[in-house]
C-alpha atoms as a PDB file:
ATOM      1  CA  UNK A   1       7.314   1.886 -30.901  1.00  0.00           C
ATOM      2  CA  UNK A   2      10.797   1.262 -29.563  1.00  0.00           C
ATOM      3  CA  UNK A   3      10.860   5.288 -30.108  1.00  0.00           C
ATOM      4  CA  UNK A   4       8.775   6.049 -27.593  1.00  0.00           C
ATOM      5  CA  UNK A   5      10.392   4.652 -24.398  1.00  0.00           C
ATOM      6  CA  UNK A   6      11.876   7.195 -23.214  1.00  0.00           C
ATOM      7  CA  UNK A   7       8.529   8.606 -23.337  1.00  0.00           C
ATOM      8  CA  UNK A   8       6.175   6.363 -21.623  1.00  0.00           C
ATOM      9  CA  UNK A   9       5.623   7.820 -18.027  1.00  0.00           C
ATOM     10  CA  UNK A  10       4.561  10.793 -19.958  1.00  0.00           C
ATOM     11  CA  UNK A  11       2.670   8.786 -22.058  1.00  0.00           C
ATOM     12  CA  UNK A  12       1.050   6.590 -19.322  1.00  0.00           C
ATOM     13  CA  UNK A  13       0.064  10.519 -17.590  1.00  0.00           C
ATOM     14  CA  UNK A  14      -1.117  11.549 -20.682  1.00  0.00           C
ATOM     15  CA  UNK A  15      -3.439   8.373 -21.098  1.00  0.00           C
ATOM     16  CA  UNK A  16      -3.855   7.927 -17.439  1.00  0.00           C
ATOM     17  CA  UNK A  17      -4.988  11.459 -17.253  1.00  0.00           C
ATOM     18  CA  UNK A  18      -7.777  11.126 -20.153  1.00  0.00           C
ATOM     19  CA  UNK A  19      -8.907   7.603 -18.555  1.00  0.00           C
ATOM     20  CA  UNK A  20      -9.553   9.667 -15.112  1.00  0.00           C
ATOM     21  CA  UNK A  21     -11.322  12.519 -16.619  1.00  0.00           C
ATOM     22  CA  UNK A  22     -13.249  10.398 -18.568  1.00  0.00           C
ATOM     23  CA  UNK A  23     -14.195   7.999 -15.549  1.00  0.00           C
ATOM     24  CA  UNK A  24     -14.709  11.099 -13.064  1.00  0.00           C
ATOM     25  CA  UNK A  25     -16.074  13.721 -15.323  1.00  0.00           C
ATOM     26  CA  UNK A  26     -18.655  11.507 -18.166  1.00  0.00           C
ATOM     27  CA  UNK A  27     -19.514   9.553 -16.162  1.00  0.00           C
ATOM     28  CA  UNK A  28     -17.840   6.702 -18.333  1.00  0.00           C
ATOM     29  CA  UNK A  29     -18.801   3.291 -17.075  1.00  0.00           C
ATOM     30  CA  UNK A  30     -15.546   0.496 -16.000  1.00  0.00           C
ATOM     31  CA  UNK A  31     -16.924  -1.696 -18.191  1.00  0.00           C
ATOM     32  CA  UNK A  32     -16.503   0.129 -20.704  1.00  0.00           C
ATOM     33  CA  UNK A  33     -12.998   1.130 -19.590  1.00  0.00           C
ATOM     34  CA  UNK A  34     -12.456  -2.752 -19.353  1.00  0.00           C
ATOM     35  CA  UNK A  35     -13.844  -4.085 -22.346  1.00  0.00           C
ATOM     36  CA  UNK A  36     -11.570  -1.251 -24.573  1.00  0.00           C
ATOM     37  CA  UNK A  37      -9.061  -2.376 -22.430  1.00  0.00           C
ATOM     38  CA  UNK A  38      -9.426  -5.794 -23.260  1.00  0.00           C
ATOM     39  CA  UNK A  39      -9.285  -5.392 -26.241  1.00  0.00           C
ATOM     40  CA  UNK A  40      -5.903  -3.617 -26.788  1.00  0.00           C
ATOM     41  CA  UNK A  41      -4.524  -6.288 -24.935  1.00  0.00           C
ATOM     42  CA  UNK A  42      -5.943  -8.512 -27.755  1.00  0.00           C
ATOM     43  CA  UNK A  43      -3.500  -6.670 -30.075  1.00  0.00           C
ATOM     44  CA  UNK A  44      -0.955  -5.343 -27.611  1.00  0.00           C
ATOM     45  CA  UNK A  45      -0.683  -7.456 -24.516  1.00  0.00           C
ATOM     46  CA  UNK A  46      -0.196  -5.951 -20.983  1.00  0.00           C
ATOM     47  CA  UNK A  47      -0.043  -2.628 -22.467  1.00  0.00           C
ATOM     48  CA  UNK A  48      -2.407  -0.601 -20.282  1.00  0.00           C
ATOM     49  CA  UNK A  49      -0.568  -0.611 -16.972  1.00  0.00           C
ATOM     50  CA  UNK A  50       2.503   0.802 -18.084  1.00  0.00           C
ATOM     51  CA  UNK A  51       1.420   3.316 -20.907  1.00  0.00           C
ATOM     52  CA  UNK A  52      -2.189   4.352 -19.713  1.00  0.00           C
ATOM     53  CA  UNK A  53      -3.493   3.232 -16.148  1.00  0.00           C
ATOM     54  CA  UNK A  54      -3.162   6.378 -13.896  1.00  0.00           C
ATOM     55  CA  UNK A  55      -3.299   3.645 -10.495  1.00  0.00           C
ATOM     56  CA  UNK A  56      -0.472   2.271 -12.848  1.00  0.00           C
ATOM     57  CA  UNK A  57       1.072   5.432 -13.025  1.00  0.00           C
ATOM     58  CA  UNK A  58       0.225   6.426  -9.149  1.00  0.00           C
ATOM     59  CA  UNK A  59       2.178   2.804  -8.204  1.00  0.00           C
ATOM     60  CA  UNK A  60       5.212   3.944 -10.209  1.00  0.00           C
ATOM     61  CA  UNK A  61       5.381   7.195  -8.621  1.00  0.00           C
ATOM     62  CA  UNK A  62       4.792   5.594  -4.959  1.00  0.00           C
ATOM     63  CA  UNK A  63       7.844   3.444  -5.446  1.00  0.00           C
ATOM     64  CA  UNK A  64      10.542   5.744  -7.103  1.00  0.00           C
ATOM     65  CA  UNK A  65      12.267   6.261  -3.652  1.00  0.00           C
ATOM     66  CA  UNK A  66      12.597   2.249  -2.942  1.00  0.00           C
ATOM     67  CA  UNK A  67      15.827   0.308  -3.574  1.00  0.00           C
ATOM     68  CA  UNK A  68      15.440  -0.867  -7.171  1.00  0.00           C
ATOM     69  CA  UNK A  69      14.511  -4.690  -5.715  1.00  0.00           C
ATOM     70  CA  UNK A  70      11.538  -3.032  -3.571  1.00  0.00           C
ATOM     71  CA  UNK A  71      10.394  -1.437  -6.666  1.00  0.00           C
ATOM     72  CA  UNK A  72      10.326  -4.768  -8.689  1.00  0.00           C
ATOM     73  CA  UNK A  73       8.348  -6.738  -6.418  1.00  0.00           C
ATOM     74  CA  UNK A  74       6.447  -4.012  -5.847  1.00  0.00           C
ATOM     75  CA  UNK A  75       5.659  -3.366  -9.400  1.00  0.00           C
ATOM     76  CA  UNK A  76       5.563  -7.784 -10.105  1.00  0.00           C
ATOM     77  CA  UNK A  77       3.059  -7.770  -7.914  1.00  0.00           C
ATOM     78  CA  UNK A  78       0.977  -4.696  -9.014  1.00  0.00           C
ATOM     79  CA  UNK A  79       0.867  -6.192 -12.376  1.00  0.00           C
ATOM     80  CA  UNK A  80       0.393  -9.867 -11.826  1.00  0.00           C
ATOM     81  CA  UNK A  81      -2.903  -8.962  -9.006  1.00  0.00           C
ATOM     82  CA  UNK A  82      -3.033  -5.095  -9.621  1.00  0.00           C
ATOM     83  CA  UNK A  83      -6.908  -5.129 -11.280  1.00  0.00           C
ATOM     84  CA  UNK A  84      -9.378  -6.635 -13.730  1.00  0.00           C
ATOM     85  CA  UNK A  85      -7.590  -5.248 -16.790  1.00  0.00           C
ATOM     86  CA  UNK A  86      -4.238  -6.153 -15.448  1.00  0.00           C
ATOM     87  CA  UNK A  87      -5.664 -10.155 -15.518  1.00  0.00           C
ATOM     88  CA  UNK A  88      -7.486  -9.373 -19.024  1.00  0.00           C
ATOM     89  CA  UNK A  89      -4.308  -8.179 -20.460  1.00  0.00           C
ATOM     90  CA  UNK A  90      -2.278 -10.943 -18.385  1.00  0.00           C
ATOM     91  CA  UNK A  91      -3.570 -13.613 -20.109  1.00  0.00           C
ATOM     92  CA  UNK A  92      -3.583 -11.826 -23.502  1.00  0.00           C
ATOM     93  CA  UNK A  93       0.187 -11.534 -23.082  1.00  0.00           C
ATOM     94  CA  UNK A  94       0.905 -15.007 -24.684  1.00  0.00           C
ATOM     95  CA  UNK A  95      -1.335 -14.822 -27.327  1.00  0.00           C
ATOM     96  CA  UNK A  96      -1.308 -11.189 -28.295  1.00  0.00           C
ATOM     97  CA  UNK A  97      -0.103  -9.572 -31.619  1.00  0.00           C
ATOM     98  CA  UNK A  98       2.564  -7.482 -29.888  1.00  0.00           C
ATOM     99  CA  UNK A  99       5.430  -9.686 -28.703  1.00  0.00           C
ATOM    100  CA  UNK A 100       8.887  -8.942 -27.253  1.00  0.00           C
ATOM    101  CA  UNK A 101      11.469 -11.303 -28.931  1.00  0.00           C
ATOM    102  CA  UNK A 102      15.278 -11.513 -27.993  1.00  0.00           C
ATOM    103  CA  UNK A 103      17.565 -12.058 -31.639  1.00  0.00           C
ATOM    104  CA  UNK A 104      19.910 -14.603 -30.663  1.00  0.00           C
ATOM    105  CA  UNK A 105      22.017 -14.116 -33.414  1.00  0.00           C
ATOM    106  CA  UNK A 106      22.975 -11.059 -32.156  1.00  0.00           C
ATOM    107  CA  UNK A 107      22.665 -11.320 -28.375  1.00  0.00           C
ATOM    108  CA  UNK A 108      25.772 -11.265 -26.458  1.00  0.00           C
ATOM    109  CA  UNK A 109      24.498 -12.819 -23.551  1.00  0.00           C
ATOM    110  CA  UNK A 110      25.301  -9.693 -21.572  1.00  0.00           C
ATOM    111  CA  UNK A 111      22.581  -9.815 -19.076  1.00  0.00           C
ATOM    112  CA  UNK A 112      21.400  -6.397 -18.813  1.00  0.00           C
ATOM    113  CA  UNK A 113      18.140  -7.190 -20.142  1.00  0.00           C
ATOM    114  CA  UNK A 114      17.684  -9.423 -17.383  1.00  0.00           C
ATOM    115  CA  UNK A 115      19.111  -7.022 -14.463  1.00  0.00           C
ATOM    116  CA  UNK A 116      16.437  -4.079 -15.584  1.00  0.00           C
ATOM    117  CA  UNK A 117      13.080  -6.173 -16.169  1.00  0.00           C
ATOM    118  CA  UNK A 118      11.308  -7.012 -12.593  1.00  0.00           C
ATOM    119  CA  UNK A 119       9.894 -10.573 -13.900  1.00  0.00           C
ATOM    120  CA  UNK A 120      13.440 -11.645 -14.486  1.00  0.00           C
ATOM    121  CA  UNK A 121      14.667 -10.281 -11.261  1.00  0.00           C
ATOM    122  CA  UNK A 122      11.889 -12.238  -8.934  1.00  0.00           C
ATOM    123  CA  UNK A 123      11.448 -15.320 -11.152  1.00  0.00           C
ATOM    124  CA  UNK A 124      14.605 -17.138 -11.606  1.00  0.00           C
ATOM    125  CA  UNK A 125      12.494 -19.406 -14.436  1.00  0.00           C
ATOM    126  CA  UNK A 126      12.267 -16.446 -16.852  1.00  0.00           C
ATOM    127  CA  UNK A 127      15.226 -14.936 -18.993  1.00  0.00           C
ATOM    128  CA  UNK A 128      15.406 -12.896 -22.155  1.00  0.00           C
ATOM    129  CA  UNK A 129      18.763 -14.329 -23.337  1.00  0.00           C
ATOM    130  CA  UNK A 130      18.908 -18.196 -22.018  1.00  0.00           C
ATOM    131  CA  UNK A 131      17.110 -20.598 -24.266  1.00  0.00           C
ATOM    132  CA  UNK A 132      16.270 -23.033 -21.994  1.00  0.00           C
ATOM    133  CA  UNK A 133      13.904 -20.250 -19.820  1.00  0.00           C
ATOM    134  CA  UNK A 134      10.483 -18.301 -20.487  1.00  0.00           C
ATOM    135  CA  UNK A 135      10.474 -15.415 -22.120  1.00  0.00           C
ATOM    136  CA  UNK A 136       9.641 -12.808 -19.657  1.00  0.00           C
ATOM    137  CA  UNK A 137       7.730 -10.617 -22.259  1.00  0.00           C
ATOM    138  CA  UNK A 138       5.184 -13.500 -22.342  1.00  0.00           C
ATOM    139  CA  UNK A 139       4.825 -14.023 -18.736  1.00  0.00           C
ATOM    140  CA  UNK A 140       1.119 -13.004 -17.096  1.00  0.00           C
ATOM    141  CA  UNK A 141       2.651  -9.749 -15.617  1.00  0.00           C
ATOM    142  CA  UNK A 142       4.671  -8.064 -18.269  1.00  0.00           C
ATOM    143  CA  UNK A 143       3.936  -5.077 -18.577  1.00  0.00           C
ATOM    144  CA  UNK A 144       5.650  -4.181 -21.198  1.00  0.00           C
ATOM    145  CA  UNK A 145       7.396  -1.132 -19.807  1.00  0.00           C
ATOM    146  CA  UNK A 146       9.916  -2.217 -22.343  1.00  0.00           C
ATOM    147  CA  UNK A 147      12.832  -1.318 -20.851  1.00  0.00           C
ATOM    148  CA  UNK A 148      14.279  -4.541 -21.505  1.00  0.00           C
ATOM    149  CA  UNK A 149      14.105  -2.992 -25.179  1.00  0.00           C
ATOM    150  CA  UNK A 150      15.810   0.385 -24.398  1.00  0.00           C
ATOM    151  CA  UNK A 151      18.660  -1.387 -22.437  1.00  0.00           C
ATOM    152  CA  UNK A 152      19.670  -3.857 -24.946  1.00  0.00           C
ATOM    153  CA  UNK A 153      23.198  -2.715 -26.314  1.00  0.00           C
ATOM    154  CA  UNK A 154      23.113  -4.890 -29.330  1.00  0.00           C
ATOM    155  CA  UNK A 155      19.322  -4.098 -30.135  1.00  0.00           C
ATOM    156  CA  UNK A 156      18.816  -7.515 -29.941  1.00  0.00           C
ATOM    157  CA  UNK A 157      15.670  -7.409 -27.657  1.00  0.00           C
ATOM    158  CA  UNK A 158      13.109  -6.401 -30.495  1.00  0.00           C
ATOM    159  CA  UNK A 159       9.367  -5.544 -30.572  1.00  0.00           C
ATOM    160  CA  UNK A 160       8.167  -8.241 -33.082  1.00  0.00           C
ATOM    161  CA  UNK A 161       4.749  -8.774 -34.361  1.00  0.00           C
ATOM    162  CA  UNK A 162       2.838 -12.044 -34.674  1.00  0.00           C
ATOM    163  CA  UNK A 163      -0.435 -13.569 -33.636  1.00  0.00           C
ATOM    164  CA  UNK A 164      -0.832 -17.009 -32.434  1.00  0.00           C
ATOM    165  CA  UNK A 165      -3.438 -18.858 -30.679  1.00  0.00           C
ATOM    166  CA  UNK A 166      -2.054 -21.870 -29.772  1.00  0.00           C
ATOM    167  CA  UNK A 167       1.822 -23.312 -28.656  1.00  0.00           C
END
């Protein structure tokens, strides 16, 4: 997965792109959007913002010329209120299969992974690398852009699988 990163706005057009055609053009009902939707997120988490939504893809677009702290609450508060699917796949986020985990073995504690994820820049309570915070990749509006991945120089921000219902 970690591959395709560098990928994902092409991705999320790709996806975003099909989901549009299929809404516009079949006639496709949003519940059935939402329930598919829901889902993934089952599986995946928050995955449908950032790697198929094309109003997730729209918003990213919209906010490429702000200052990189305009973007983030921007895009925090897209994906904590954005839509139905985006509070589906919120709340799957916890409990979903797909899980971003920090190896503290191998962290240095550099901080970058915190500097590039928008959760960690508005919410002082979430951090990849300090124990005694959240982990952002669990929080209700992850998205799970995973750039916190691609940043990482000591690849210790990995995609880890795992499903549990319950802390």
């Amino acid at each position: 997965m970690s591959k395709l990163i560098p990928y994902r706005q092409w991705i999320q057009f790709f996806f975003g792109l099909i989901t549009a055609i299929a809404i516009f053009t079949t006639g496709i009902s949003l519940w059935v959007i939402f329930g598919l939707a829901s889902l993934l997120g089952v599986f995946m988490g928050k995955t449908f913002c950032k790697w198929m939504c094309p109003m997730g893809f729209i918003m990213e677009w919209m906010t490429k010329g702000m200052s990189s702290d305009q973007s983030a609450q921007h895009m925090y508060n897209y994906h904590k209120l954005g839509c139905p699917i985006s509070w589906a796949q919120g709340f799957l986020n916890k409990y979903s299969f797909f899980k971003i985990k920090t190896v503290t073995t191998s962290c240095t504690s550099c901080g970058a992974c915190d500097k590039t994820c928008y959760i960690t820049k508005l919410n002082p309570s979430y951090s990849f690398y300090k124990p005694q915070k959240s982990n952002p990749g669990e929080a209700f509006n992850c998205s799970k852009c995973l750039k916190c991945v691609d940043v990482c120089p000591t690849k210790s921000i990995e995609i880890k699988s795992g499903f549990r219902l319950f802390d």
